[in-house]
PDB file of N, CA and C in Angstrom:
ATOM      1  N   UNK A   1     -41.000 -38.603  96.923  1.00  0.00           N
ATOM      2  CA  UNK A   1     -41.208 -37.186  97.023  1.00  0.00           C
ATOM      3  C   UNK A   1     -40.134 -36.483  96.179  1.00  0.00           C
ATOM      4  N   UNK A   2     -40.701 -35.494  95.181  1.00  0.00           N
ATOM      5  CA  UNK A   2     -39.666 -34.580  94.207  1.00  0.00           C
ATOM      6  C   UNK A   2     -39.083 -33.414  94.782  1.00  0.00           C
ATOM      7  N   UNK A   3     -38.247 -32.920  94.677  1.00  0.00           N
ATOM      8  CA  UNK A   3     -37.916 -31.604  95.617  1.00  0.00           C
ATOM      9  C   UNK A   3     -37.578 -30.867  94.453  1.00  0.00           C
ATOM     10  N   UNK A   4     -37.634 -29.599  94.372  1.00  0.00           N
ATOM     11  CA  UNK A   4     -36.443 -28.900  93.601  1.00  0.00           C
ATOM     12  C   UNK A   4     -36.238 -27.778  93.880  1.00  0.00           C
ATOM     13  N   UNK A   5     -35.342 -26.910  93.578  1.00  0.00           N
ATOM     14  CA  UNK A   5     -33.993 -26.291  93.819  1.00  0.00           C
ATOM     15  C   UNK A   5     -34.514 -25.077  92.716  1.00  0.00           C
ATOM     16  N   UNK A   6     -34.418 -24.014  93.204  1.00  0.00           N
ATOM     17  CA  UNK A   6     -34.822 -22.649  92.619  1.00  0.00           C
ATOM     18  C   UNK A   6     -33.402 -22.189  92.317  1.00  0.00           C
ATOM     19  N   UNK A   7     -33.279 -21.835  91.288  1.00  0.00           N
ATOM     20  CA  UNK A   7     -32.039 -21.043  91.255  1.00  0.00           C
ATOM     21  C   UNK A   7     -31.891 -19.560  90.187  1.00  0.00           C
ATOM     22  N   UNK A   8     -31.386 -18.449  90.299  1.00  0.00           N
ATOM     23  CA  UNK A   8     -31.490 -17.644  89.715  1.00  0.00           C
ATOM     24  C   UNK A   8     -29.999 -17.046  89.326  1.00  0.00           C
ATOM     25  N   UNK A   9     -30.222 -16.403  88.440  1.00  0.00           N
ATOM     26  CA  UNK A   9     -28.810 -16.198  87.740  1.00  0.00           C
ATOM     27  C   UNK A   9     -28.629 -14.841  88.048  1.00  0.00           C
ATOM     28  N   UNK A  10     -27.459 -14.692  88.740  1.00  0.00           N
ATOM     29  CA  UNK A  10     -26.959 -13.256  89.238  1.00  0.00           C
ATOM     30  C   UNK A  10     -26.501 -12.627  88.379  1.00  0.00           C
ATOM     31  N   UNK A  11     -26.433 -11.865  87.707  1.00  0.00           N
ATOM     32  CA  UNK A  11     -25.500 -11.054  86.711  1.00  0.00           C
ATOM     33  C   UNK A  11     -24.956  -9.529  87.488  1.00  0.00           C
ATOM     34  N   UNK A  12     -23.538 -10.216  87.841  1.00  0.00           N
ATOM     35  CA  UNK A  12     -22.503  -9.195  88.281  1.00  0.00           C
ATOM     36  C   UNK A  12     -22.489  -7.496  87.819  1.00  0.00           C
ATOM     37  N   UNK A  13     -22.996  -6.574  88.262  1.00  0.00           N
ATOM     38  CA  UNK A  13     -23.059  -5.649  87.262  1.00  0.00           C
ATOM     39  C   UNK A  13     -21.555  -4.743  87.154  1.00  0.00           C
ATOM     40  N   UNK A  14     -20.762  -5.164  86.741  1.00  0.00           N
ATOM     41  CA  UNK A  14     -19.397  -4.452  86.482  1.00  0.00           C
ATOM     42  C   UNK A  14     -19.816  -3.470  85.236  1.00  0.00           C
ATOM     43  N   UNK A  15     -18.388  -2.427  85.224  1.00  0.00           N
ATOM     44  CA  UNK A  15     -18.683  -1.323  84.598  1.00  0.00           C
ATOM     45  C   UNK A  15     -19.114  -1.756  83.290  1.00  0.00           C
ATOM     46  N   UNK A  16     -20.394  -1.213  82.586  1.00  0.00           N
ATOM     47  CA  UNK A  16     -20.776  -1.380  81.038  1.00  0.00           C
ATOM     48  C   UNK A  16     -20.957  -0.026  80.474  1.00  0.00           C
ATOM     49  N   UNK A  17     -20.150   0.181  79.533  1.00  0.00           N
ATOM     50  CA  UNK A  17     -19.851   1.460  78.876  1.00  0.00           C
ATOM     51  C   UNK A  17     -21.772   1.334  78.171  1.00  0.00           C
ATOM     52  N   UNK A  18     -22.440   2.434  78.618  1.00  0.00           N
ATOM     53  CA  UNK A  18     -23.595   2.575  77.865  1.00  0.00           C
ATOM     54  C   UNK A  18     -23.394   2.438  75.785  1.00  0.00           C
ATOM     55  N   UNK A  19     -24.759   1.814  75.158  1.00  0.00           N
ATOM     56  CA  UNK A  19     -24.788   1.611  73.968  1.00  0.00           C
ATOM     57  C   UNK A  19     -24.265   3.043  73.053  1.00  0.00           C
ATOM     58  N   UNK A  20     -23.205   3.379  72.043  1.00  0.00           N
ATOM     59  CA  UNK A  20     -23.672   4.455  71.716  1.00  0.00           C
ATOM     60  C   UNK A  20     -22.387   5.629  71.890  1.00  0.00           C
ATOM     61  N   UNK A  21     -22.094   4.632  73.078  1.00  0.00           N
ATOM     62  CA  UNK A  21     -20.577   5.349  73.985  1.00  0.00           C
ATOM     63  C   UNK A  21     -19.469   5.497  74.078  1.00  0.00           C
ATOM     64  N   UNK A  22     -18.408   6.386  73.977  1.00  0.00           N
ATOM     65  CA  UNK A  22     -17.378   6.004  74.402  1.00  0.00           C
ATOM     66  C   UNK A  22     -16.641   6.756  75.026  1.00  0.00           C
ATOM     67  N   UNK A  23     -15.463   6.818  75.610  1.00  0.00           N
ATOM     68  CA  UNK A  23     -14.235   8.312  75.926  1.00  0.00           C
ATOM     69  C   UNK A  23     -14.172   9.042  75.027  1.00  0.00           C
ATOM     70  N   UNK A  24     -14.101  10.621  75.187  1.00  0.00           N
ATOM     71  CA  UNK A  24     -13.722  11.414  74.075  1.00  0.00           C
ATOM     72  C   UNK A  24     -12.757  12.113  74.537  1.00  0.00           C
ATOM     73  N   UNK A  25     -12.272  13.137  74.078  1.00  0.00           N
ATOM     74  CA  UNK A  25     -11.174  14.180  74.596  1.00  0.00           C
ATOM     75  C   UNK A  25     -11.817  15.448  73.846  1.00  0.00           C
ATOM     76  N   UNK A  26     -12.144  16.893  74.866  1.00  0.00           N
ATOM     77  CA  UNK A  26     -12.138  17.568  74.555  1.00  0.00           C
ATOM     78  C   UNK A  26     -11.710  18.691  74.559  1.00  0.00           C
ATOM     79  N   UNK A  27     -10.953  19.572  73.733  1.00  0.00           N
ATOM     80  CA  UNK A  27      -9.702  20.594  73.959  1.00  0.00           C
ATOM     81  C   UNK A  27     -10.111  21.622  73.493  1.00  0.00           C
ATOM     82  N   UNK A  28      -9.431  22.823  73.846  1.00  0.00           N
ATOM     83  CA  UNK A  28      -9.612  24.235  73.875  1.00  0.00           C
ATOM     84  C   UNK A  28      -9.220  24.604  72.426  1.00  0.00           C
ATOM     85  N   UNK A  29      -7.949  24.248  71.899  1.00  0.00           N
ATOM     86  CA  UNK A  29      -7.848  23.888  70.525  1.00  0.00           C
ATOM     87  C   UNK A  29      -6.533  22.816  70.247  1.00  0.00           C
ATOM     88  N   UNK A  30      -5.989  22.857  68.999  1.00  0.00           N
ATOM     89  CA  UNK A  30      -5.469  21.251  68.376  1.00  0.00           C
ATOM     90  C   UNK A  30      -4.313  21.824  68.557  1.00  0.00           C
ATOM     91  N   UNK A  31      -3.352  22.907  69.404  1.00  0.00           N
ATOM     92  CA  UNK A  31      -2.231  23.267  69.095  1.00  0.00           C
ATOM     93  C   UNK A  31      -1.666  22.838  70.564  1.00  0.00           C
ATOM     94  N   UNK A  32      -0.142  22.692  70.522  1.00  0.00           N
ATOM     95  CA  UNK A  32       0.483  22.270  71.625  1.00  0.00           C
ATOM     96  C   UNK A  32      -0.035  23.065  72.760  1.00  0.00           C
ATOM     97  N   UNK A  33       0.297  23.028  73.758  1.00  0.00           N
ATOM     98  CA  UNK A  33      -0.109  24.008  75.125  1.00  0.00           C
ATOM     99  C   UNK A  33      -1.395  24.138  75.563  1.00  0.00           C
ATOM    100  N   UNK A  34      -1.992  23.743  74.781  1.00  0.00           N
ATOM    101  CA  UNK A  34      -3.504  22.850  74.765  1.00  0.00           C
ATOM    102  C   UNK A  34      -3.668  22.532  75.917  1.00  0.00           C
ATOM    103  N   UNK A  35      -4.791  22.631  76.770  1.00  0.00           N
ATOM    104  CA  UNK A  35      -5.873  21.667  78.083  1.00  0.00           C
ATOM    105  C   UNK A  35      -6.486  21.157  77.152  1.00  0.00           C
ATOM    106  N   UNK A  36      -6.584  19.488  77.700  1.00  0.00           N
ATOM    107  CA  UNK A  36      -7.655  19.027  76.890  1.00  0.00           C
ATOM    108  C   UNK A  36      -8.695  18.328  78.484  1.00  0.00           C
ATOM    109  N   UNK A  37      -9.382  17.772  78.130  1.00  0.00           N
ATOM    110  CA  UNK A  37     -10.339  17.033  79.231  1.00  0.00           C
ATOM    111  C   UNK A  37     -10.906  15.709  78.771  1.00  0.00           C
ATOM    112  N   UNK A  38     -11.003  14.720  79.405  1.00  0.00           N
ATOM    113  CA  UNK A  38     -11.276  13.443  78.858  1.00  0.00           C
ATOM    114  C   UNK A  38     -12.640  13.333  79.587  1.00  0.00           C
ATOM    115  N   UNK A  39     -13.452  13.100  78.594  1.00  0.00           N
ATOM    116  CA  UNK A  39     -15.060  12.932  79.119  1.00  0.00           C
ATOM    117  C   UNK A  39     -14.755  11.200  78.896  1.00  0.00           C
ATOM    118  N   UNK A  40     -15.340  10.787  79.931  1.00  0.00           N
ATOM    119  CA  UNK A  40     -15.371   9.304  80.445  1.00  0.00           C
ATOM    120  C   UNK A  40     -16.465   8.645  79.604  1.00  0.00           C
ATOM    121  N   UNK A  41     -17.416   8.754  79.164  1.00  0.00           N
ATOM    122  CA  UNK A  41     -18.996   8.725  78.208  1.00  0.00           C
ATOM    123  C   UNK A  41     -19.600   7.847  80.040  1.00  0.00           C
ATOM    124  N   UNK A  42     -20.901   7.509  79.673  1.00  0.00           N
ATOM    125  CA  UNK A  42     -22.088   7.016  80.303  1.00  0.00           C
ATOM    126  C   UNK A  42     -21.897   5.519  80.662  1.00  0.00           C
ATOM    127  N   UNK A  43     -21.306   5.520  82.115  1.00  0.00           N
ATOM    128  CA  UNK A  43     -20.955   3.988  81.948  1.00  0.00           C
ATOM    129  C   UNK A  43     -22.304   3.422  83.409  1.00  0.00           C
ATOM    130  N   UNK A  44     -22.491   2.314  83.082  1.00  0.00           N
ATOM    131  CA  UNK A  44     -23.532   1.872  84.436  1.00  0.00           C
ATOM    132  C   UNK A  44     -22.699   1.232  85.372  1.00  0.00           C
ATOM    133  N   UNK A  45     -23.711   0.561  86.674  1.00  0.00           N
ATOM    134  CA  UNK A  45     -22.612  -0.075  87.816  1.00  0.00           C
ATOM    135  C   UNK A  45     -22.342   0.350  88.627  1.00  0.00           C
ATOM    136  N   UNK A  46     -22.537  -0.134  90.122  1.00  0.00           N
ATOM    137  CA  UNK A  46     -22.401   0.847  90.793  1.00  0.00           C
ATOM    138  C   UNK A  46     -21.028   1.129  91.762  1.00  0.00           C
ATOM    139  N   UNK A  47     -21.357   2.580  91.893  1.00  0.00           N
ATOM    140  CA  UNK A  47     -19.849   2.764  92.869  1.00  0.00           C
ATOM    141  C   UNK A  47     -18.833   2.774  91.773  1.00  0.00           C
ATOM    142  N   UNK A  48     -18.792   3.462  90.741  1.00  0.00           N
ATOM    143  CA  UNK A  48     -17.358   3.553  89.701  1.00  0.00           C
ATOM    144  C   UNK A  48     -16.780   4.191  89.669  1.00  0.00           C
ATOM    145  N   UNK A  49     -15.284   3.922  89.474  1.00  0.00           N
ATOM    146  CA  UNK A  49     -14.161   5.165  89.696  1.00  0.00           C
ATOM    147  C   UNK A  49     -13.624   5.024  88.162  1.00  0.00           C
ATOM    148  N   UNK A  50     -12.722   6.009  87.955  1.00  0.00           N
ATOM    149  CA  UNK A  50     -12.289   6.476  87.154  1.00  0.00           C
ATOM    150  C   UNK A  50     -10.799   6.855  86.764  1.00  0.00           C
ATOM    151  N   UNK A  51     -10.016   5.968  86.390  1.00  0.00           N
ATOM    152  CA  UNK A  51      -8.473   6.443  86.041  1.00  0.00           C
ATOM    153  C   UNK A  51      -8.140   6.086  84.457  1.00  0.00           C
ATOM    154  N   UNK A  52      -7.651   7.998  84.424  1.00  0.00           N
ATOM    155  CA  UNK A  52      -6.977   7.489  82.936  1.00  0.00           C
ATOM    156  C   UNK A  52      -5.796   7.529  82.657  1.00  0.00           C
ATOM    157  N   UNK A  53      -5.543   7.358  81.801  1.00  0.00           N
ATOM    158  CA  UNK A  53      -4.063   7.293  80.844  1.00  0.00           C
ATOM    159  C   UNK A  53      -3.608   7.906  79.127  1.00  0.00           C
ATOM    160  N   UNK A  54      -2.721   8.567  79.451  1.00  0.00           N
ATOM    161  CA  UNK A  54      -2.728   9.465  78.073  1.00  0.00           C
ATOM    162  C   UNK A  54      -1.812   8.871  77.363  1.00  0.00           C
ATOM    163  N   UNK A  55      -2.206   9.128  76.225  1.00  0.00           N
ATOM    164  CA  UNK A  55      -1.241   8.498  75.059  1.00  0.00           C
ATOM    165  C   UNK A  55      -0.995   9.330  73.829  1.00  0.00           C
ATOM    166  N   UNK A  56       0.568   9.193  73.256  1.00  0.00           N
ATOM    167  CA  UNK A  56       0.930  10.084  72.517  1.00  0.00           C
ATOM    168  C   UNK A  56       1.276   8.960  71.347  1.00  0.00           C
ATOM    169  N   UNK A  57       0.991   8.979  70.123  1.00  0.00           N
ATOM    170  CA  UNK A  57       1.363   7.968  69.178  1.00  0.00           C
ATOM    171  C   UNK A  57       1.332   6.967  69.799  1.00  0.00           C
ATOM    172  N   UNK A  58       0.886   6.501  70.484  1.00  0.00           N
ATOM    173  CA  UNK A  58       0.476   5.066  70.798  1.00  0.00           C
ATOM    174  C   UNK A  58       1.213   4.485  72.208  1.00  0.00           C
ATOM    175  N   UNK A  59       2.155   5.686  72.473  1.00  0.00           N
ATOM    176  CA  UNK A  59       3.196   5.537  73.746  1.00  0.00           C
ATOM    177  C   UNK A  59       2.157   6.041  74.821  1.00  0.00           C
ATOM    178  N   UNK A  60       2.085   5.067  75.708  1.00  0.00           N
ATOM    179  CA  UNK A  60       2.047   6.189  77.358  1.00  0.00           C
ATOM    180  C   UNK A  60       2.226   7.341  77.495  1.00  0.00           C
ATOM    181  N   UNK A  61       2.101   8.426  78.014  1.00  0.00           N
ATOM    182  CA  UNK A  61       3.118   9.603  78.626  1.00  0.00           C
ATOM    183  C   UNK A  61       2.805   9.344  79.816  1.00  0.00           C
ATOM    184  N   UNK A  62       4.437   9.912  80.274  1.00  0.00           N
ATOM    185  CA  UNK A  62       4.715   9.691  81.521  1.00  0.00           C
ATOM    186  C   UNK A  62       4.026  10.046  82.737  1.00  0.00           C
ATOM    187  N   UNK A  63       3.467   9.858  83.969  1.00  0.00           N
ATOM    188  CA  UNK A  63       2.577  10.863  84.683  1.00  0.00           C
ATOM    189  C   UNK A  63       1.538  11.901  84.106  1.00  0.00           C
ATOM    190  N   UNK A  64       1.138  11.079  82.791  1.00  0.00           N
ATOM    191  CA  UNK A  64      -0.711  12.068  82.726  1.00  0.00           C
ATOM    192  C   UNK A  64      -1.784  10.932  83.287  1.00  0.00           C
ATOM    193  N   UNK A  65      -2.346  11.376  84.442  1.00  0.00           N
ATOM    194  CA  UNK A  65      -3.189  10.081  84.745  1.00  0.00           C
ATOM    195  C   UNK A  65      -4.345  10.797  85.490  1.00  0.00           C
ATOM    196  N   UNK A  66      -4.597  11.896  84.964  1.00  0.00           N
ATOM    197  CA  UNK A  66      -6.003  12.632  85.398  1.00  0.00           C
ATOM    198  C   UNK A  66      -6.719  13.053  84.025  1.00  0.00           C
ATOM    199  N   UNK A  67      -7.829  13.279  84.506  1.00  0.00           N
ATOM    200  CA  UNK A  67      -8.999  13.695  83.335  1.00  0.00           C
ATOM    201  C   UNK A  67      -8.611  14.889  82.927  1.00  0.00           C
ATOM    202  N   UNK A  68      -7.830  15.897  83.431  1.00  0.00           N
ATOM    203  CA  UNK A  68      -6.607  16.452  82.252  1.00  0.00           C
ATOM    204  C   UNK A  68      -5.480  16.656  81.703  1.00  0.00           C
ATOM    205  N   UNK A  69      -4.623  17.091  80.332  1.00  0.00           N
ATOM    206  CA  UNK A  69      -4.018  16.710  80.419  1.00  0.00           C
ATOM    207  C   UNK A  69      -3.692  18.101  79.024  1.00  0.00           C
ATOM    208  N   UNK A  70      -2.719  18.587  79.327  1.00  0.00           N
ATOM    209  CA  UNK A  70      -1.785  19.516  78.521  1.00  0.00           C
ATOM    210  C   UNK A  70      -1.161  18.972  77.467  1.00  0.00           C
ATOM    211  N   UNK A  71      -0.852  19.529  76.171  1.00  0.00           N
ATOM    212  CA  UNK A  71      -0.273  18.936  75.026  1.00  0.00           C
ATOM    213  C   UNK A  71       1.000  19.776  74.827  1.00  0.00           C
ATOM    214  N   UNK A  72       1.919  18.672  75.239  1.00  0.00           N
ATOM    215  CA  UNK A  72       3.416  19.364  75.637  1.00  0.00           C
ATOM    216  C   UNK A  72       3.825  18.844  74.185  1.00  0.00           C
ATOM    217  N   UNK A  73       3.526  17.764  73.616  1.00  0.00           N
ATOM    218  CA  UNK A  73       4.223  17.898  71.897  1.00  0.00           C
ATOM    219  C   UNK A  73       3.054  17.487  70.817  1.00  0.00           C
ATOM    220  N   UNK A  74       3.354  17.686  69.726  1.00  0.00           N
ATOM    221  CA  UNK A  74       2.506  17.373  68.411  1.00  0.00           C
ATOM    222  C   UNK A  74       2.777  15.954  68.464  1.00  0.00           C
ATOM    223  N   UNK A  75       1.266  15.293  67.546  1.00  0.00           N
ATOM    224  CA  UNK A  75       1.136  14.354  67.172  1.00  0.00           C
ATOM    225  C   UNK A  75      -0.388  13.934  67.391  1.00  0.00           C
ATOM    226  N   UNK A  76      -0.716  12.633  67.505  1.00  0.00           N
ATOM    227  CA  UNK A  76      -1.818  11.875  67.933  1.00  0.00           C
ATOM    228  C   UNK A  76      -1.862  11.658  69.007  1.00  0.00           C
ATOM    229  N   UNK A  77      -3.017  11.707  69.751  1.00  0.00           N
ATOM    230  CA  UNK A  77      -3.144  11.697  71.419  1.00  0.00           C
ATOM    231  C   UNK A  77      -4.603  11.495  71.651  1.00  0.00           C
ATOM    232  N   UNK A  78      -4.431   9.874  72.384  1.00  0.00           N
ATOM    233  CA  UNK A  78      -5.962   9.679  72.609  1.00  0.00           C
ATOM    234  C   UNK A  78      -5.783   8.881  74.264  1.00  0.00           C
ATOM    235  N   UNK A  79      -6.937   9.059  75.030  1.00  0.00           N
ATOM    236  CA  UNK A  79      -6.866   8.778  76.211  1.00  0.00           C
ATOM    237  C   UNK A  79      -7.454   7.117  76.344  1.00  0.00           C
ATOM    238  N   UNK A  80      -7.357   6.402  77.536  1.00  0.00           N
ATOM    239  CA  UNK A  80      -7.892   5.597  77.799  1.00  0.00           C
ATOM    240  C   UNK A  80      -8.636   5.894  79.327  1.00  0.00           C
ATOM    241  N   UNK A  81      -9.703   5.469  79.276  1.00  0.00           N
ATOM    242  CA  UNK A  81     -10.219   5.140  80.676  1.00  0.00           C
ATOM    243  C   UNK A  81     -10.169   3.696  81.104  1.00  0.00           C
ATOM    244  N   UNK A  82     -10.014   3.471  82.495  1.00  0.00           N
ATOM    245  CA  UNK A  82     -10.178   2.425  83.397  1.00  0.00           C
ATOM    246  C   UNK A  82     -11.589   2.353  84.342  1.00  0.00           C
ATOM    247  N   UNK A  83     -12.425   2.136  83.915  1.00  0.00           N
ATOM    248  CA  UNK A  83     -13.502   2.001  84.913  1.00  0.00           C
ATOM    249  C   UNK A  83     -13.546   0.794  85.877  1.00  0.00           C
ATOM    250  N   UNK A  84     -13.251   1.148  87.301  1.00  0.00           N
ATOM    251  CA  UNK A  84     -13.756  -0.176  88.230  1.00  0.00           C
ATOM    252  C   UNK A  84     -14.626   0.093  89.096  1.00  0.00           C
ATOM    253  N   UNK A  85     -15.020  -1.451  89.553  1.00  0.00           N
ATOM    254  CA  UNK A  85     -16.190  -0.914  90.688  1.00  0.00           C
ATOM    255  C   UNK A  85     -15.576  -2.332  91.699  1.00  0.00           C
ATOM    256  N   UNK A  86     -16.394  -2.852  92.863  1.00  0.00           N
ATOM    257  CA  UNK A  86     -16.282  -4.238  93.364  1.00  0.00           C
ATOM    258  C   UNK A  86     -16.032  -5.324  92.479  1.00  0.00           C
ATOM    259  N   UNK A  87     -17.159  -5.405  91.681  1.00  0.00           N
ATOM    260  CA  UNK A  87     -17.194  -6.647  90.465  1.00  0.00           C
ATOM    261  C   UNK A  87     -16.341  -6.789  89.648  1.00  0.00           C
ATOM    262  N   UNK A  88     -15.583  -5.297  89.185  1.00  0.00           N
ATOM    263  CA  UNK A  88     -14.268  -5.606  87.798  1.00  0.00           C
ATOM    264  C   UNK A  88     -14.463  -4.846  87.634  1.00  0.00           C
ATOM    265  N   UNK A  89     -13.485  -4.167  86.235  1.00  0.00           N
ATOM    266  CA  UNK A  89     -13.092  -3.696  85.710  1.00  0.00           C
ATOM    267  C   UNK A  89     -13.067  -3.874  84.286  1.00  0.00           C
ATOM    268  N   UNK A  90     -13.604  -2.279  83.438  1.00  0.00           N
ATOM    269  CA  UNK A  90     -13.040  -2.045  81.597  1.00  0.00           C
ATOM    270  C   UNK A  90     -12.689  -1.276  81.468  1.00  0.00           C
ATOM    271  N   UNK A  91     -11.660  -1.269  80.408  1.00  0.00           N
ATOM    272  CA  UNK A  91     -10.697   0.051  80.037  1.00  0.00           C
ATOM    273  C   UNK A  91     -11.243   0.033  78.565  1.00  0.00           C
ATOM    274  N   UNK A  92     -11.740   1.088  78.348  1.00  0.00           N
ATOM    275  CA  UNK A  92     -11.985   1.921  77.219  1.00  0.00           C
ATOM    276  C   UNK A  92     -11.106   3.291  76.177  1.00  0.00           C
ATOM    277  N   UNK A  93     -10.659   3.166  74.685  1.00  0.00           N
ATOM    278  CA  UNK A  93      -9.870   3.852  74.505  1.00  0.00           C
ATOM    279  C   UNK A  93     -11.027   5.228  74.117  1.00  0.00           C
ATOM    280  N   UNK A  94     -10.449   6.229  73.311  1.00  0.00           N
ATOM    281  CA  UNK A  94     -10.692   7.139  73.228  1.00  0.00           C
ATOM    282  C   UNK A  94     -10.327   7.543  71.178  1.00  0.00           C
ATOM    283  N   UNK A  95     -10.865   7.670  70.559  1.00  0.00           N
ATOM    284  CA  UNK A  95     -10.630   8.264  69.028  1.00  0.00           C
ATOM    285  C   UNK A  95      -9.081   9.441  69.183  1.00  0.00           C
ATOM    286  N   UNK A  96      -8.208   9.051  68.176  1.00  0.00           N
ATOM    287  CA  UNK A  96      -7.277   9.841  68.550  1.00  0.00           C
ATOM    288  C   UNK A  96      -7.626  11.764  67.970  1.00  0.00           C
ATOM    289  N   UNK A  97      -7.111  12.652  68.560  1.00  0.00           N
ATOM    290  CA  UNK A  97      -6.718  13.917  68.583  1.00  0.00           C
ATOM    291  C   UNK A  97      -4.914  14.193  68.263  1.00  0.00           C
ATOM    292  N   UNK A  98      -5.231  15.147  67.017  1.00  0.00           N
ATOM    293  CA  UNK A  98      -4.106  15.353  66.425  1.00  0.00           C
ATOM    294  C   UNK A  98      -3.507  16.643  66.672  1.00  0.00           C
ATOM    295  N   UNK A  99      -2.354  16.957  67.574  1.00  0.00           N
ATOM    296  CA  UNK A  99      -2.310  18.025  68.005  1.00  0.00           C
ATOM    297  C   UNK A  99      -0.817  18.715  66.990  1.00  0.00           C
ATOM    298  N   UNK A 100      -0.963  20.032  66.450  1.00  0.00           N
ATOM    299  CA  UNK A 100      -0.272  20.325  65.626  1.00  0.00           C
ATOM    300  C   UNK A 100       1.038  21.276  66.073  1.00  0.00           C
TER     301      UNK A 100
END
């Protein structure tokens, strides 16, 4: 007698940045004192949160870790997102913004 064994392949759905997508930053204008806002783009998966991180020339800044974020000096400044859910986690950067 043959038996067999059904098996199906689960695919974990952790955060997937939709095709097309990515973080942007969008600001009131390019000069210091600036609000800017970090649009997260279209990610799937369920139950996802959201933490970002700002970056000035390629450094961290210190305590910016919300979707906004004031431009206290000139330079390049692009955000990252962290998307997690149960399954994992991706961090996605952002195109830099040149603030004058």
């Amino acid at each position: 007698m043959a038996y067999s064994i059904r098996t199906r392949n689960v695919v974990t759905p952790r955060p997937t940045l939709q095709a097309g997508q990515r973080p942007s930053i969008t600001a009131v204008s390019n000069s210091v004192g600036a609000v800017a806002t970090a649009n997260s783009g279209q990610w799937t998966g369920p139950r996802n949160t959201f933490a970002y991180a700002w970056y000035r020339a390629g450094a961290t800044v210190s305590n910016a870790t919300s979707a906004s974020f004031s431009f206290q000096s000139a330079g390049t400044h692009s955000v990252v997102v962290n998307v997690t859910n149960v399954y994992g986690s991706r961090a996605v950067g952002s195109l830099g913004v040149t603030i004058l």
